[in-house]
Protein backbone atom coordinates (compact mmCIF):
# COMPACT_ATOMS: atom_id res chain seq x y z
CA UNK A 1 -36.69 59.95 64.73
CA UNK A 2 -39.46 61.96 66.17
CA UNK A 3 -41.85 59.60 63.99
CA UNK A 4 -40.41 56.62 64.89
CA UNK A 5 -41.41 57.51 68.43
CA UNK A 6 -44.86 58.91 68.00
CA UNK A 7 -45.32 55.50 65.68
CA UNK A 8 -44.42 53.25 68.48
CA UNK A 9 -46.41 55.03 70.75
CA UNK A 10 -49.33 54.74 68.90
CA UNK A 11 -48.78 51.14 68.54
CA UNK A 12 -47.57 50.51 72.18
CA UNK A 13 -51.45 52.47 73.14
CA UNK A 14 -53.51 50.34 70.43
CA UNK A 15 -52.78 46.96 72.09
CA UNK A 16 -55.39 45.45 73.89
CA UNK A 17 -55.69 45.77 77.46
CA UNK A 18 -55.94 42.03 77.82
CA UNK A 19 -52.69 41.73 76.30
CA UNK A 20 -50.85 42.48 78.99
CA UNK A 21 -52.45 39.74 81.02
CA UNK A 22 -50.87 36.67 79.34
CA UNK A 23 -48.36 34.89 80.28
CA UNK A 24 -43.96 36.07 79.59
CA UNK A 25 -42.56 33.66 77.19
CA UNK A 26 -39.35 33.02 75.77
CA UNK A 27 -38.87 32.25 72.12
CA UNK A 28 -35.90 30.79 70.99
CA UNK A 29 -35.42 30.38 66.90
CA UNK A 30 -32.87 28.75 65.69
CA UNK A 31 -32.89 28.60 61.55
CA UNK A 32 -30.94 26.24 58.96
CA UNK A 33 -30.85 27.74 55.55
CA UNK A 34 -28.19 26.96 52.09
CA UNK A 35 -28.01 26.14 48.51
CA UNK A 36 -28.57 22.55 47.57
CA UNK A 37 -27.53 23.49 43.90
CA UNK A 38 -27.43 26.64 42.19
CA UNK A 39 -30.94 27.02 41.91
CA UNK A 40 -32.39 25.36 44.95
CA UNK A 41 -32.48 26.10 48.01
CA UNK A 42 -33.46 24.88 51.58
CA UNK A 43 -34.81 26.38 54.72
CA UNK A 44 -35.64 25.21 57.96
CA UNK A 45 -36.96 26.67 61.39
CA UNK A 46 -37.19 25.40 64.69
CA UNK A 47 -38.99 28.19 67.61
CA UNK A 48 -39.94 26.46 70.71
CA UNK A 49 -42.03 28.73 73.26
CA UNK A 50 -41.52 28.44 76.69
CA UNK A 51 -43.29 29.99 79.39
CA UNK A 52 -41.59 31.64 81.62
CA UNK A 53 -43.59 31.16 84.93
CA UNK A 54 -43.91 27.52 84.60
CA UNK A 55 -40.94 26.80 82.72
CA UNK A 56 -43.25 24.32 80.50
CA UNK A 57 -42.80 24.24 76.47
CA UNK A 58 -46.17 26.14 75.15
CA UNK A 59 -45.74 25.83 71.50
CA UNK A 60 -43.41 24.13 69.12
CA UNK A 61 -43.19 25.76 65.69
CA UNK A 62 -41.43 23.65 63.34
CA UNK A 63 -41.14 25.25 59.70
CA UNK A 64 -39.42 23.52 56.36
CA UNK A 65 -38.96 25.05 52.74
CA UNK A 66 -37.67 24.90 49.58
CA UNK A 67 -37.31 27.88 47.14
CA UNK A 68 -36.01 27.76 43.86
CA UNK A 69 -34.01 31.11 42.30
CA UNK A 70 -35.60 32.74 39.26
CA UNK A 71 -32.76 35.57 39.22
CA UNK A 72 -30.17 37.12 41.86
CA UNK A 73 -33.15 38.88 43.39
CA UNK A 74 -36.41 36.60 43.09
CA UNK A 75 -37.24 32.85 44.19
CA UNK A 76 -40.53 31.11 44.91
CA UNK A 77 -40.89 28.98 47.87
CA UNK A 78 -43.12 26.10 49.45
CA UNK A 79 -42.72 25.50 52.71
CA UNK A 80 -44.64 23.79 55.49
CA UNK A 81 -45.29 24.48 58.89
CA UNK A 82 -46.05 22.29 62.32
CA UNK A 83 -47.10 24.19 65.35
CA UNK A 84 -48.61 22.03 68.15
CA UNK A 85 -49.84 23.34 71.01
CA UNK A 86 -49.02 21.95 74.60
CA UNK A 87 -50.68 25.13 77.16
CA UNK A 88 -53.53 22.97 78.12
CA UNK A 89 -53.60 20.02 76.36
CA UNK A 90 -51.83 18.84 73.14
CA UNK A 91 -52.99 20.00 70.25
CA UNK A 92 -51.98 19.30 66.61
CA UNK A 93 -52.44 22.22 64.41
């Protein structure tokens, strides 16, 4: 425990000081995951960003996947990812 506490003090006094400065957000996930067969699988994210003293969306990360099982405890997966940005301006990334 008493590590636990000295390691997330440490990590709590290595943030920037700048850090502090941006804006509250709220990030909401909300994930979609199952088998399509034995093997495959599908995955899929949706996290928009709001922030909270404007109440405008920031970001929208939008994430999709497929894995296949090797065995009970490995798969490989390819996914992509969309994550435009709408702070000051839209931009596609």
């Amino acid at each position: 425990m008493h590590r636990f506490i000295i390691g997330m003090a440490v990590a709590i006094l290595a943030l920037p000081a700048r850090a502090f400065d941006q804006d509250l957000q709220d990030w909401t996930l909300v994930t979609v995951q199952g088998h399509v067969t034995e093997n495959v699988r599908l995955y899929g994210e949706l996290q928009p960003r709001l922030a909270l003293d404007s109440g405008a969306l920031d970001r929208l990360l939008v994430r999709g996947a497929i894995g296949y099982d090797l065995s009970s405890q490995v798969s490989l997966w390819a996914g992509y990812a969309w994550t435009p940005l709408f702070a000051s301006g839209f931009k596609d990334e």
